[in-house]
N, C-alpha and C. Protein backbone atom coordinates (compact mmCIF):
# COMPACT_ATOMS: atom_id res chain seq x y z
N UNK A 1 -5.08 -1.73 10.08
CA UNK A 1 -4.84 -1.94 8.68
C UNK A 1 -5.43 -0.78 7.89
N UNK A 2 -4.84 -0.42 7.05
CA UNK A 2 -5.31 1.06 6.26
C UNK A 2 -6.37 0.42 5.49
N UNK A 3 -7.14 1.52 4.84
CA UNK A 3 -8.23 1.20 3.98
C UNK A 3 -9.65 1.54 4.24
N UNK A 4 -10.54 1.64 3.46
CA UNK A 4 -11.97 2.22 3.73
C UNK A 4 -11.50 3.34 3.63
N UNK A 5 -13.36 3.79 3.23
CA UNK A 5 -13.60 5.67 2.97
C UNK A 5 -13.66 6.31 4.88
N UNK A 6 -14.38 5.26 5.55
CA UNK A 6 -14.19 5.99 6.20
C UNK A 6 -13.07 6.67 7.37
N UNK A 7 -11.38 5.88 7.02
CA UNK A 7 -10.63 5.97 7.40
C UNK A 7 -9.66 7.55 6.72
N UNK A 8 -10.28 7.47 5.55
CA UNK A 8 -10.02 8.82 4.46
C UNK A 8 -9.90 10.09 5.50
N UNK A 9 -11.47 10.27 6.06
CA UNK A 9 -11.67 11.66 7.10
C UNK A 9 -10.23 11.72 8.15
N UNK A 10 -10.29 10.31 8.62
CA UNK A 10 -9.95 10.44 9.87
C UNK A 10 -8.22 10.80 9.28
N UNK A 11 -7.84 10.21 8.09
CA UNK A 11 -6.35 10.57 8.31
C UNK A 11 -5.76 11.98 7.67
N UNK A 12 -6.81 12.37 6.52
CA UNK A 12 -7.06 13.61 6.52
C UNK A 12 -6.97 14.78 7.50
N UNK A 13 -7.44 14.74 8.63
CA UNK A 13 -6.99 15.15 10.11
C UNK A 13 -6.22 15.26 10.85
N UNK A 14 -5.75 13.99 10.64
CA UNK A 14 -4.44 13.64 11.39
C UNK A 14 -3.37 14.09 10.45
N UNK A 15 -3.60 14.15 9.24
CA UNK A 15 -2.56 15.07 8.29
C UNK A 15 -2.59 16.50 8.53
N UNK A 16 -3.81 17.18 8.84
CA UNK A 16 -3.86 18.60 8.74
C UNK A 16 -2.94 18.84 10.49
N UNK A 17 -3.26 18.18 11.15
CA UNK A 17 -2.97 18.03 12.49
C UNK A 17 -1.44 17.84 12.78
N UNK A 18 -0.63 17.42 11.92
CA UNK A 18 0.83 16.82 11.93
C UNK A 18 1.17 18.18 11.02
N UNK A 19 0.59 19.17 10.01
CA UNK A 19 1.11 20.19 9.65
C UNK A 19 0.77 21.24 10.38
N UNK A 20 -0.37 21.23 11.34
CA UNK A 20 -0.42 22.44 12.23
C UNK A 20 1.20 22.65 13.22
N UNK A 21 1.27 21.02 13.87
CA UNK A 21 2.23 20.93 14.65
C UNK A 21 3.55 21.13 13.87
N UNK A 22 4.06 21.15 12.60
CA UNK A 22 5.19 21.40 12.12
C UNK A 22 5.46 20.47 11.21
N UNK A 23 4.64 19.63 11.22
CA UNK A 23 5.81 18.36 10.31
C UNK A 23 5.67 18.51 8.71
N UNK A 24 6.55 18.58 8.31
CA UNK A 24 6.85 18.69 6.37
C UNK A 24 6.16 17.68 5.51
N UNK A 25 6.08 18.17 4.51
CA UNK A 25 5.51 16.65 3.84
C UNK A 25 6.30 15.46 3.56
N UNK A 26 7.22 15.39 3.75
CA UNK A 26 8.36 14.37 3.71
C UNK A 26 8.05 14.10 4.80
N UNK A 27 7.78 14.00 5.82
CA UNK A 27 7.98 13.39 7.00
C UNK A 27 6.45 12.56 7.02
N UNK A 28 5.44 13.20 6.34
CA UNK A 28 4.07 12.47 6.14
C UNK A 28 3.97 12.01 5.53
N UNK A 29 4.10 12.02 4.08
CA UNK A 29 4.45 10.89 3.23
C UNK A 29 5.36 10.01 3.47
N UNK A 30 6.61 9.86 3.95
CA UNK A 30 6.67 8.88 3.95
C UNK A 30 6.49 7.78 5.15
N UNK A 31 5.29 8.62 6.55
CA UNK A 31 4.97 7.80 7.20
C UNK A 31 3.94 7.02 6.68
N UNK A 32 2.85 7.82 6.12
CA UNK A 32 1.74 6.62 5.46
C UNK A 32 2.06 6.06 3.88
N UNK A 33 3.50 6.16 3.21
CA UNK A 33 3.87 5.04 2.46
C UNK A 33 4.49 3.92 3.08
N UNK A 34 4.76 4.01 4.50
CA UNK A 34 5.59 2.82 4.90
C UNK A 34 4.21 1.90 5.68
N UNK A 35 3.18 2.77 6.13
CA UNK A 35 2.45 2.12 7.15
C UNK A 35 1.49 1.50 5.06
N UNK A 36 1.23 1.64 3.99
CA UNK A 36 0.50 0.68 2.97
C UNK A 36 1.52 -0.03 2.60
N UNK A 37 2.87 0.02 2.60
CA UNK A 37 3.79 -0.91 2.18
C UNK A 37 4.01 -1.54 2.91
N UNK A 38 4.24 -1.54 4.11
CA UNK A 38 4.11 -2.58 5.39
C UNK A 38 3.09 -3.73 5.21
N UNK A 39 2.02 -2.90 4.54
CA UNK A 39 0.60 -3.59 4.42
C UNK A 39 0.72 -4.76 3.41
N UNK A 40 1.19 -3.92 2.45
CA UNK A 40 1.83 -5.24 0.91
C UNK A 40 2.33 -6.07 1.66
N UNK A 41 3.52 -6.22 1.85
CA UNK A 41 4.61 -6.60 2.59
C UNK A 41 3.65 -7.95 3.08
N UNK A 42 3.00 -7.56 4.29
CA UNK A 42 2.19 -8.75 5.26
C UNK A 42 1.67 -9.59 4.46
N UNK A 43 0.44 -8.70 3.37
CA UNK A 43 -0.34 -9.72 2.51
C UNK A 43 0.51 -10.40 1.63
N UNK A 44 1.60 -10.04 0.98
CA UNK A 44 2.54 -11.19 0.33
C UNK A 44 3.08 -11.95 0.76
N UNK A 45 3.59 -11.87 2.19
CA UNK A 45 4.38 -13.09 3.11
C UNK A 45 2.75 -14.23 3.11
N UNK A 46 1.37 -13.84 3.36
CA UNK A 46 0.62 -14.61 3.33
C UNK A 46 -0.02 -15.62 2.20
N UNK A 47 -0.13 -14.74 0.86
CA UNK A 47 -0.78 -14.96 -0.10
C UNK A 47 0.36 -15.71 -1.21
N UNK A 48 1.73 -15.55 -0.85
CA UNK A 48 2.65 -15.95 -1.73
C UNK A 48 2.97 -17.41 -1.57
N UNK A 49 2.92 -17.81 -0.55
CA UNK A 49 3.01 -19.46 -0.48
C UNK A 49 1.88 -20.20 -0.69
N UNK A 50 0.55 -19.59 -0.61
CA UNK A 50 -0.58 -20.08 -1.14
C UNK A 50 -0.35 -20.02 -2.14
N UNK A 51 -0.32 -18.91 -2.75
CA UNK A 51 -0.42 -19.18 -4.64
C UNK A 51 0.61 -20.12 -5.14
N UNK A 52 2.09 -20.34 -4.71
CA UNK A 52 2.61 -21.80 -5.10
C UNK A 52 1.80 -22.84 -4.98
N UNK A 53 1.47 -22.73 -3.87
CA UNK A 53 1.24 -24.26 -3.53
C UNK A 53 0.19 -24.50 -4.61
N UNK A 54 -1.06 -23.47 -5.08
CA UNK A 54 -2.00 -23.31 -5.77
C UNK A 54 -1.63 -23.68 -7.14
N UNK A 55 -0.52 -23.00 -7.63
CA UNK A 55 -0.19 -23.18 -8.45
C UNK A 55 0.61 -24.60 -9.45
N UNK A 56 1.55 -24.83 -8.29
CA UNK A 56 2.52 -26.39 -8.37
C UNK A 56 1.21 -27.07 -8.67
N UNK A 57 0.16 -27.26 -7.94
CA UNK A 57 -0.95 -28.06 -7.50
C UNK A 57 -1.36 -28.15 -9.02
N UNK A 58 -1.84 -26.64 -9.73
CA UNK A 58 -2.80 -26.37 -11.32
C UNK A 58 -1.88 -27.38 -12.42
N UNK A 59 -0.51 -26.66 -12.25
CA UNK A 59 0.58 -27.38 -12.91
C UNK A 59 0.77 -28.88 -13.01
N UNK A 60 0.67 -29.33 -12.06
CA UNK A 60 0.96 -31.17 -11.91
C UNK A 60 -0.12 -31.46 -12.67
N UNK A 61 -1.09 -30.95 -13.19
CA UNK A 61 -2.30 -31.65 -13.85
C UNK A 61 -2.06 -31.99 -15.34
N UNK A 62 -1.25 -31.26 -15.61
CA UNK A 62 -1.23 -31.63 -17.09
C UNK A 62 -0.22 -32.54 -17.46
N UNK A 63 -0.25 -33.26 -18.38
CA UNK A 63 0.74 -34.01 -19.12
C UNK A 63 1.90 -33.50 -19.31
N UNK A 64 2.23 -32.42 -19.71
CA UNK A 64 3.42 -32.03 -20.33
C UNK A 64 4.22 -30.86 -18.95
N UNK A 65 5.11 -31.33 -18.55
CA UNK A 65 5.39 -30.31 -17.68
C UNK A 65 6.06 -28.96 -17.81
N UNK A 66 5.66 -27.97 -17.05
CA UNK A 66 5.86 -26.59 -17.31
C UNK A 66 6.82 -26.30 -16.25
N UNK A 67 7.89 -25.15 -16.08
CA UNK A 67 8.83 -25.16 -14.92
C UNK A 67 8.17 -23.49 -14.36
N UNK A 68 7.96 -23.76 -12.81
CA UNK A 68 7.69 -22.47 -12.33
C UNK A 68 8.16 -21.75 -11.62
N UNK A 69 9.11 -20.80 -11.83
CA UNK A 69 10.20 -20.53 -11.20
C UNK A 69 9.28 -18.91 -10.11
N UNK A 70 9.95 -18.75 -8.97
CA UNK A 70 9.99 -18.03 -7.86
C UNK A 70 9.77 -16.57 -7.91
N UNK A 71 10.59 -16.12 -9.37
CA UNK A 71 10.94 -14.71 -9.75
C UNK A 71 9.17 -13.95 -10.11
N UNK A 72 8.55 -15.06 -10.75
CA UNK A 72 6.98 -14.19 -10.99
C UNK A 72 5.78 -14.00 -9.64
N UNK A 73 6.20 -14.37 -8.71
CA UNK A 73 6.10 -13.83 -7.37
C UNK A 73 6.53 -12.76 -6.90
N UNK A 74 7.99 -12.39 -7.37
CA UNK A 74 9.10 -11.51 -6.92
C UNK A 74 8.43 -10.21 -7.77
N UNK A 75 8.03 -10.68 -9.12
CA UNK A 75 7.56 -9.71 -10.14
C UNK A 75 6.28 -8.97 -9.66
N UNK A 76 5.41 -10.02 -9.09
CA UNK A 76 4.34 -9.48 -8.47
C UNK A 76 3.88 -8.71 -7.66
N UNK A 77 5.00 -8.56 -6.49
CA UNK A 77 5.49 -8.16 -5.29
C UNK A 77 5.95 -6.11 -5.85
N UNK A 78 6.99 -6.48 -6.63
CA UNK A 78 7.37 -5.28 -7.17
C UNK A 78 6.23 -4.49 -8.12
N UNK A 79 5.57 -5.11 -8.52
CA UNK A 79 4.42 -4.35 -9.43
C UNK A 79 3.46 -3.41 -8.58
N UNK A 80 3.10 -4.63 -7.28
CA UNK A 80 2.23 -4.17 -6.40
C UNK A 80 2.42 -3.18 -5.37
N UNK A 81 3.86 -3.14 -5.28
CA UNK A 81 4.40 -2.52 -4.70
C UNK A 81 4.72 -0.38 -4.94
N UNK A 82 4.96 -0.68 -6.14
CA UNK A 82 5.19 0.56 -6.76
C UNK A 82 3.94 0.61 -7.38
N UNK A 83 2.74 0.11 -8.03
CA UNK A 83 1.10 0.75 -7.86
C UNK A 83 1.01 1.59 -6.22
N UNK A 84 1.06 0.38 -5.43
CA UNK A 84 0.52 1.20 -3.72
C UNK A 84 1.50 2.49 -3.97
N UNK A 85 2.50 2.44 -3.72
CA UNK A 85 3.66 4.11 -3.68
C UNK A 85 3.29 4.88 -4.22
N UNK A 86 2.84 4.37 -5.40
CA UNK A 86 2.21 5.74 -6.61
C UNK A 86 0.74 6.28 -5.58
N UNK A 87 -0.31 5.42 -5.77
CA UNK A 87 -1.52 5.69 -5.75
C UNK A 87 -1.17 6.61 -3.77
N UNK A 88 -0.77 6.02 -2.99
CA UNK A 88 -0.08 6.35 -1.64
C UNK A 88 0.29 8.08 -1.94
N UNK A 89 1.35 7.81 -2.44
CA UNK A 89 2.37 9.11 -2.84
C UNK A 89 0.65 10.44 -3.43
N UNK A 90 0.31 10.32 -4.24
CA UNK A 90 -0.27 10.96 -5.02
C UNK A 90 -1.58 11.16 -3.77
N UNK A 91 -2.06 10.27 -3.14
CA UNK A 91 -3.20 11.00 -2.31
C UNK A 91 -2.43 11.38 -0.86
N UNK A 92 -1.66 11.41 -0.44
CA UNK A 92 -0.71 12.04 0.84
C UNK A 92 -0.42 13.43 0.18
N UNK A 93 0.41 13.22 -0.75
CA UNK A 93 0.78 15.05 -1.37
C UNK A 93 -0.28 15.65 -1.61
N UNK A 94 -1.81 14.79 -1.79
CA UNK A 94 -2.55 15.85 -2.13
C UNK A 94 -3.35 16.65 -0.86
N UNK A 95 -3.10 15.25 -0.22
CA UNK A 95 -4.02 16.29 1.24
C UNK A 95 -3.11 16.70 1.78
N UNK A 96 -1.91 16.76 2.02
CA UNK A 96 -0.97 17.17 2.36
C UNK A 96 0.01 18.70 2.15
N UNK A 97 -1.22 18.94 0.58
CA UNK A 97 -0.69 20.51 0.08
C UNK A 97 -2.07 21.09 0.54
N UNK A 98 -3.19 20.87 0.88
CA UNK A 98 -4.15 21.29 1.25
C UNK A 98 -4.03 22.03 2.27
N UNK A 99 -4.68 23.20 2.70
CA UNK A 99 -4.42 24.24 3.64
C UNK A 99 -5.63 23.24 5.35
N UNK A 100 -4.52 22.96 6.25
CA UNK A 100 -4.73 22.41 7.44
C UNK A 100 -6.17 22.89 8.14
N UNK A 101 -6.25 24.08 7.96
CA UNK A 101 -7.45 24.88 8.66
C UNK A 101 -8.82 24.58 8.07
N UNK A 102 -8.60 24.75 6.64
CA UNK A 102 -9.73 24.02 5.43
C UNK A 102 -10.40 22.71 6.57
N UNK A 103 -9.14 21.59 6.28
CA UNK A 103 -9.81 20.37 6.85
C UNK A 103 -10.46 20.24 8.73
N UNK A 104 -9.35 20.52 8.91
CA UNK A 104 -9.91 20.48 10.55
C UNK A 104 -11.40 21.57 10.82
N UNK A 105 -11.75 22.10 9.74
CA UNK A 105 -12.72 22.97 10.37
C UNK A 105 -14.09 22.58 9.90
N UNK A 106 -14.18 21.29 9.20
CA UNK A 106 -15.27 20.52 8.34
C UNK A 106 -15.23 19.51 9.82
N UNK A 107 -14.57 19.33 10.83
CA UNK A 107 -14.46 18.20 12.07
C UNK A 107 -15.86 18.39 12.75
């Protein structure tokens, strides 16, 4: 699962390491946007039927009933989704324009 500082070094490396060997930045970006969106992906198949159920549950309490429709899940999903891509996108291109030799030689 991606995440932590100290996973930062290690893929940093493995980035300078995938441009020694040839690979473009298109081909690196969009392997580690699919491997944090993958990541969304999992935690919403998990966390999304909890929060109904959480929610239906908050809802039934009151007197007056409220209707909770599916789509502000869907909304959630897409918000979170395109934050990770951005924040993803923006630190891949950046180590990714970084000169390979720089990093591997701090190893």
């Amino acid at each position: 699962m991606p995440g932590g500082a100290l996973e930062g070094s290690a893929r940093r490396m493995e980035i300078s390491v995938k441009r020694v060997f040839g690979a473009d930045m298109g081909q690196i970006t969009s392997e580690g946007l699919m491997l944090y969106l993958r990541t969304v992906a999992i935690c919403y198949v998990i966390a999304a039927p909890i929060g109904w159920l959480v929610v239906r549950y908050y809802l039934q309490q009151f007197s007056h009933r409220v209707g909770f429709l599916p789509s502000v899940f869907l909304l959630a999903l897409v918000i979170v989704g395109v934050l990770c891509a951005i924040v993803v996108l923006y630190h891949y291109l950046k180590t990714a324009r970084t000169n390979p030799a720089e990093a591997l030689k701090n190893e």
